[in-house]
Protein backbone atom coordinates (compact mmCIF):
# COMPACT_ATOMS: atom_id res chain seq x y z
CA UNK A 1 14.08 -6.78 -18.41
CA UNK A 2 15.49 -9.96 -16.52
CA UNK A 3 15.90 -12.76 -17.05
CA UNK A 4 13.97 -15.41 -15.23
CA UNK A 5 12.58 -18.76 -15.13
CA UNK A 6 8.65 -18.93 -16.17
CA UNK A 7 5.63 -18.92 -13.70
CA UNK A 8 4.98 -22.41 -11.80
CA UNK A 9 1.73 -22.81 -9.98
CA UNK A 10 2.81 -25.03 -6.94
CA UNK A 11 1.22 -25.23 -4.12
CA UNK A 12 3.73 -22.89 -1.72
CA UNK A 13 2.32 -20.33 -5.21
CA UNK A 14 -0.99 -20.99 -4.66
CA UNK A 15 -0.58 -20.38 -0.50
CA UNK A 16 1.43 -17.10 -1.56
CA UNK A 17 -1.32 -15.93 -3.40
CA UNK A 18 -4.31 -17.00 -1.71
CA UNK A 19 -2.79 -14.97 1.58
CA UNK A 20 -2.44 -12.01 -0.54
CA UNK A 21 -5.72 -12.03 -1.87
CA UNK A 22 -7.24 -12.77 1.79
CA UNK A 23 -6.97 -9.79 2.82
CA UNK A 24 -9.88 -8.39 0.09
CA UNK A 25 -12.95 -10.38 1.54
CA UNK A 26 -11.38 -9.39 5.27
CA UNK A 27 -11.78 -5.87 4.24
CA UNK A 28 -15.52 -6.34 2.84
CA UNK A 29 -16.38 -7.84 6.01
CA UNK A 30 -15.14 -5.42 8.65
CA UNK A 31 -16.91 -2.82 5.66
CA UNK A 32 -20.16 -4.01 5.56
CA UNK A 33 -19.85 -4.94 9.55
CA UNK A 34 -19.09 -0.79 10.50
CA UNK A 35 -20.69 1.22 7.78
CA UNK A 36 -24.49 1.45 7.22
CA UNK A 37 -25.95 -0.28 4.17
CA UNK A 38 -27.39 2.76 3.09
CA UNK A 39 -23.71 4.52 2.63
CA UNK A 40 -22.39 2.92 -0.34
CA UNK A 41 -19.61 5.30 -1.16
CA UNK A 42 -18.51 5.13 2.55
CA UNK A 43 -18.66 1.27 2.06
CA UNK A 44 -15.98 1.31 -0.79
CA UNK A 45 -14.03 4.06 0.75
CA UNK A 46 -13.80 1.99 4.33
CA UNK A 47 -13.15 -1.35 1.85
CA UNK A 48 -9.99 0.64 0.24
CA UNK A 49 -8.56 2.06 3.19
CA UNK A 50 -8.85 -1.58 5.12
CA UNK A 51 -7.35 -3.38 2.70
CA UNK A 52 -4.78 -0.56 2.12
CA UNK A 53 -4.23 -0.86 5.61
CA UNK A 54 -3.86 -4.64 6.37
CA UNK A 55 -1.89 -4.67 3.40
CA UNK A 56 0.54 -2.11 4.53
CA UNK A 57 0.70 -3.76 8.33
CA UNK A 58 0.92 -7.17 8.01
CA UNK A 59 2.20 -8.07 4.05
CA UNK A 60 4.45 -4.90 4.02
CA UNK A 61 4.93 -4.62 7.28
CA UNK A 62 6.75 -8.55 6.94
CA UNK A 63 9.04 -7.53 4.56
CA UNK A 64 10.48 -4.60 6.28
CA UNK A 65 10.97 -7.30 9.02
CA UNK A 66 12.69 -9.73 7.12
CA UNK A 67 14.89 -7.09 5.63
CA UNK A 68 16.25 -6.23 9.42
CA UNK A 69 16.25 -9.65 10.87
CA UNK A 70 16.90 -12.26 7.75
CA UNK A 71 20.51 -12.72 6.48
CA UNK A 72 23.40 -14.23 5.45
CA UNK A 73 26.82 -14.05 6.48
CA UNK A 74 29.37 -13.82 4.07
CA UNK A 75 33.01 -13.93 4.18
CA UNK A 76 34.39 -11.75 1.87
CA UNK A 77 32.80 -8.22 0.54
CA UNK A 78 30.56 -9.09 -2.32
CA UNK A 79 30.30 -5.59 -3.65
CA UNK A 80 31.40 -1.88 -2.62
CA UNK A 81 29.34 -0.02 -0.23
CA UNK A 82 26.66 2.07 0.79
CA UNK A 83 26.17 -1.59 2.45
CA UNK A 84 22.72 -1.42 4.40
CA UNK A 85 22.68 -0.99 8.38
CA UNK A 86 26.41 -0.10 7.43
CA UNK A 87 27.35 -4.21 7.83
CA UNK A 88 29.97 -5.68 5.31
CA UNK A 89 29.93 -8.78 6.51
CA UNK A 90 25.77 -9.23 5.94
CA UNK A 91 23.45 -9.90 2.88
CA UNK A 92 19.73 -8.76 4.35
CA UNK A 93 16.49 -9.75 2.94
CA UNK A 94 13.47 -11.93 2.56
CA UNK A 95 15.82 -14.52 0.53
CA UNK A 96 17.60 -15.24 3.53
CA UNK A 97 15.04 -15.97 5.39
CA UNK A 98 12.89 -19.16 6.45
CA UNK A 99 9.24 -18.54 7.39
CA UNK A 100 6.15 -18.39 5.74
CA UNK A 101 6.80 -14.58 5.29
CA UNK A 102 10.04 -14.97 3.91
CA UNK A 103 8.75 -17.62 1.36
CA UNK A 104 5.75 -14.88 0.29
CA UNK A 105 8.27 -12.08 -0.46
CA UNK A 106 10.61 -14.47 -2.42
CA UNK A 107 7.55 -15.37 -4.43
CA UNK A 108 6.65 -11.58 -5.28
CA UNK A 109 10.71 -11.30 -5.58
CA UNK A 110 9.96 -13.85 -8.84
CA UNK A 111 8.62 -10.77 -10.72
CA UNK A 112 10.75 -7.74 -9.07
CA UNK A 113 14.16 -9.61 -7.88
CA UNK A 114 14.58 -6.04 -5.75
CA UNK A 115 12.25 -7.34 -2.79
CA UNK A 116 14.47 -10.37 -2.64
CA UNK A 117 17.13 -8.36 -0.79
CA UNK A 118 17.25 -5.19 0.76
CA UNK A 119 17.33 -2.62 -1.68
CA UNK A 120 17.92 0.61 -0.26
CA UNK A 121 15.24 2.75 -1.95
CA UNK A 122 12.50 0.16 -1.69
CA UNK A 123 12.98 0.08 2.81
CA UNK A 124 13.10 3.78 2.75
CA UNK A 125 9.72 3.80 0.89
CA UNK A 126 8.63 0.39 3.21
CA UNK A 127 9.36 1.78 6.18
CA UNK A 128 6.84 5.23 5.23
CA UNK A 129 4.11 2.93 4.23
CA UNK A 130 4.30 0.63 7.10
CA UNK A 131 4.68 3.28 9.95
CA UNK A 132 2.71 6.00 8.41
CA UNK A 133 1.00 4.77 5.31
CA UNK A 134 -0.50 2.00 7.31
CA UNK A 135 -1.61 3.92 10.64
CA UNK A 136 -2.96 6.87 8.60
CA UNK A 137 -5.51 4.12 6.85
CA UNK A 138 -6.65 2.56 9.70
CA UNK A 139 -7.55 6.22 11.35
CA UNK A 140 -9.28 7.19 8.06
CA UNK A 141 -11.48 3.90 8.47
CA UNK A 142 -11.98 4.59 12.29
CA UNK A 143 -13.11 8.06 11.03
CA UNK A 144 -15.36 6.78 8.76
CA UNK A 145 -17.32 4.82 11.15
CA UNK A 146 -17.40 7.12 12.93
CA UNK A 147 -18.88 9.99 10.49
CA UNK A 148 -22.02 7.23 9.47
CA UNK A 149 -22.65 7.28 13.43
CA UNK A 150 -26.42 9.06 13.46
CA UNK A 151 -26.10 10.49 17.19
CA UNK A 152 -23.60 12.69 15.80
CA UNK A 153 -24.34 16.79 15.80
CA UNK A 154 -24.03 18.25 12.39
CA UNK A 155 -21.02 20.53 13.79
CA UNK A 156 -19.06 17.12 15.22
CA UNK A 157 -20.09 15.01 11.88
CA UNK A 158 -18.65 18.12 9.75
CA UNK A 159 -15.17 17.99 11.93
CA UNK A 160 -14.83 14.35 11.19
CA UNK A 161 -15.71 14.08 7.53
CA UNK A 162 -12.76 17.44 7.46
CA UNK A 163 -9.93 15.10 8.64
CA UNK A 164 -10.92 12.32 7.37
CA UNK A 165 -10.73 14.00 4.00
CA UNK A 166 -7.27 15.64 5.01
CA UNK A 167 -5.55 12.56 5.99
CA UNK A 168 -7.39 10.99 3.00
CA UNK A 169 -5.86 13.42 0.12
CA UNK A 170 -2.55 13.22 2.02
CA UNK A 171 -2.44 9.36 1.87
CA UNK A 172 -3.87 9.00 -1.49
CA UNK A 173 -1.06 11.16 -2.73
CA UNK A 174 1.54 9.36 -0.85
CA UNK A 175 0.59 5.74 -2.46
CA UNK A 176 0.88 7.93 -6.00
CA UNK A 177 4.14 9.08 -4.41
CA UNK A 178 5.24 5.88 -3.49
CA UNK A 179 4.56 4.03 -6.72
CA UNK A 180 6.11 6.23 -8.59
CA UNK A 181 9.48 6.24 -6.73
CA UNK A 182 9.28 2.50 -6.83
CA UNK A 183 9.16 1.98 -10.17
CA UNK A 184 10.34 4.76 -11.72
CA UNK A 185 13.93 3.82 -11.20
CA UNK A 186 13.05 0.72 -13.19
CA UNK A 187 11.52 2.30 -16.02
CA UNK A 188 14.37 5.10 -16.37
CA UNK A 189 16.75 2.25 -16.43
CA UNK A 190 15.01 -0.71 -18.62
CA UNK A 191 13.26 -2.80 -16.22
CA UNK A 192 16.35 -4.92 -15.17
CA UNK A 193 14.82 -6.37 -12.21
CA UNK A 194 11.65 -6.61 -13.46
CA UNK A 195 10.60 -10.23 -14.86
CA UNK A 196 8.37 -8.90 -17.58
CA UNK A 197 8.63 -11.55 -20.19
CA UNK A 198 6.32 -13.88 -18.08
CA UNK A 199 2.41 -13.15 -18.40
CA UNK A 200 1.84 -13.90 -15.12
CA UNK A 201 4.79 -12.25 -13.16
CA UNK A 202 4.03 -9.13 -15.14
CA UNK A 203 -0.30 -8.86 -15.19
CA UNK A 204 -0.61 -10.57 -11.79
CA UNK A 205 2.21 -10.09 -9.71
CA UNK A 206 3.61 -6.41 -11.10
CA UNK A 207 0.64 -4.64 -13.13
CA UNK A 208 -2.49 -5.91 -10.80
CA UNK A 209 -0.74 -5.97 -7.24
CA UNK A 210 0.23 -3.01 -8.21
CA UNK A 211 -1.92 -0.51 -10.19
CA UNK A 212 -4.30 -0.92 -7.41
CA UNK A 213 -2.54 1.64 -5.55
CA UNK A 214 -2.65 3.80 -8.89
CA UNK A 215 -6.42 3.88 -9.83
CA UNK A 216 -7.79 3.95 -6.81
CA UNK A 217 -5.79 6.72 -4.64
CA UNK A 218 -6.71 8.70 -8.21
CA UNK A 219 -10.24 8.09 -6.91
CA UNK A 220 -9.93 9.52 -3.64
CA UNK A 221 -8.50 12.58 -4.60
CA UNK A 222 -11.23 12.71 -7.45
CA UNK A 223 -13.86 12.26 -4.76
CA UNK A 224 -11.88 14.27 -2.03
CA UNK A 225 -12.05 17.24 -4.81
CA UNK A 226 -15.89 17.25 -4.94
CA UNK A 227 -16.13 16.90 -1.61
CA UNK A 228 -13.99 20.26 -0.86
CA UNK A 229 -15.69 21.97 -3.69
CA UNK A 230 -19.09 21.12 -2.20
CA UNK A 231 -17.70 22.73 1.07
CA UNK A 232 -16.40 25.76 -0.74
CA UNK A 233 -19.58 26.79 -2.71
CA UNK A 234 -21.33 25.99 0.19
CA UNK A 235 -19.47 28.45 2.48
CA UNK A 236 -19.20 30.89 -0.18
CA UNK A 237 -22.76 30.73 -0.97
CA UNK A 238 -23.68 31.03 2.78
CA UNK A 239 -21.63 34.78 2.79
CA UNK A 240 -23.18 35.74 -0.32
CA UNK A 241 -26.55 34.91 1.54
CA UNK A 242 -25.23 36.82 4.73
CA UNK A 243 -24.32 39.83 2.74
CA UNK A 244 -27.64 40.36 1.31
């Protein structure tokens, strides 16, 4: 683990924080505003995939900026290459920067010092979450308003609740994807960026910001898999009707 000074509540903390945790009743708005009452699961799916997604656009999707456009010019080569965009003479990352962004990311950096700068493996995965990761969660809500839409014909209904639990398995399983490659290095290497000594950096900032994106992908593929076996019996019991 690393070492690192302990937790301060502030008030640039508290602003951190509170814009992180914004984005929850956001998503339970826009969720109760386009899916019927009567839907509950649909409610909590849409609730997910919105905050998935405005998480992915706008809190990930500032970092992966700040990694290409905040730096630091140095004057002599700090360490050996791979150096990232292939520039010697430039530190990248949210430390470098200035804005309110920039002061959010070194905040989170407090707890995993690798989203400080612009470590190599953690863009790669950024830049998949924010392009595709993102996108693919807003379509799965837009698809989900769109199934709970009554004036639909059973055939069109059917078509949209099929992608939407396509793209919905394929996304969940990217975020396990994703964690896993994010943290794994850590664990396979003792946590040395991660501040785990402090309570808060490690239940708040690393284990709930975090697991999120564990438990409930898990539940989308759990419900995903009824959902396809329901479809399955169903077909196969409509041949064995057929057939007799």
């Amino acid at each position: 683990m690393s070492s690192t000074d302990s937790f301060t509540l502030d008030a640039p903390t508290v602003l951190c924080i509170a814009v992180s945790l914004s984005l929850m009743p956001a998503a339970f708005i826009l969720s109760k505003a386009l899916i019927p009452a009567n839907k509950t699961r649909d409610r909590v799916l849409f609730f997910w995939h919105a905050y998935d997604a405005l998480t992915h656009l706008f809190i990930e999707g500032s970092f992966a900026y700040q990694c290409f456009f905040s730096y630091t010019t140095v004057t002599s080569t700090p360490h050996q290459g791979p150096f990232f965009l292939n520039d010697p003479t430039r530190l990248y990352g949210p430390a470098y920067g200035t804005g309110p962004t920039a002061r959010l990311w070194q905040e989170y950096a407090k707890a995993d010092r690798r989203w400080a700068g612009a470590d190599l493996t953690v863009i790669s995965l950024e830049l998949l979450t924010v392009f595709i990761g993102g996108p693919a969660a807003v379509y799965i809500c837009y698809l989900l308003s769109r199934s709970s839409n009554e004036t639909l014909t059973t055939k069109s209904r059917g078509s949209v609740k099929a992608t939407l639990w396509f793209v919905a398995i394929a996304l969940a399983t990217a975020e396990l994807y994703g964690g896993f490659m994010t943290f794994a290095p850590e664990w396979l290497t003792g946590s040395t960026s991660l501040a785990t000594e402090d309570p808060v950096y490690l239940w708040l900032y690393l284990f709930f910001f975090n697991t999120l994106w564990v438990f409930l992908p898990l539940w989308v593929l759990w419900e995903a898999a009824k959902e396809l076996r329901g479809a399955f019996v169903a077909a196969e019991t409509q041949v064995e009707q057929k057939s007799q």
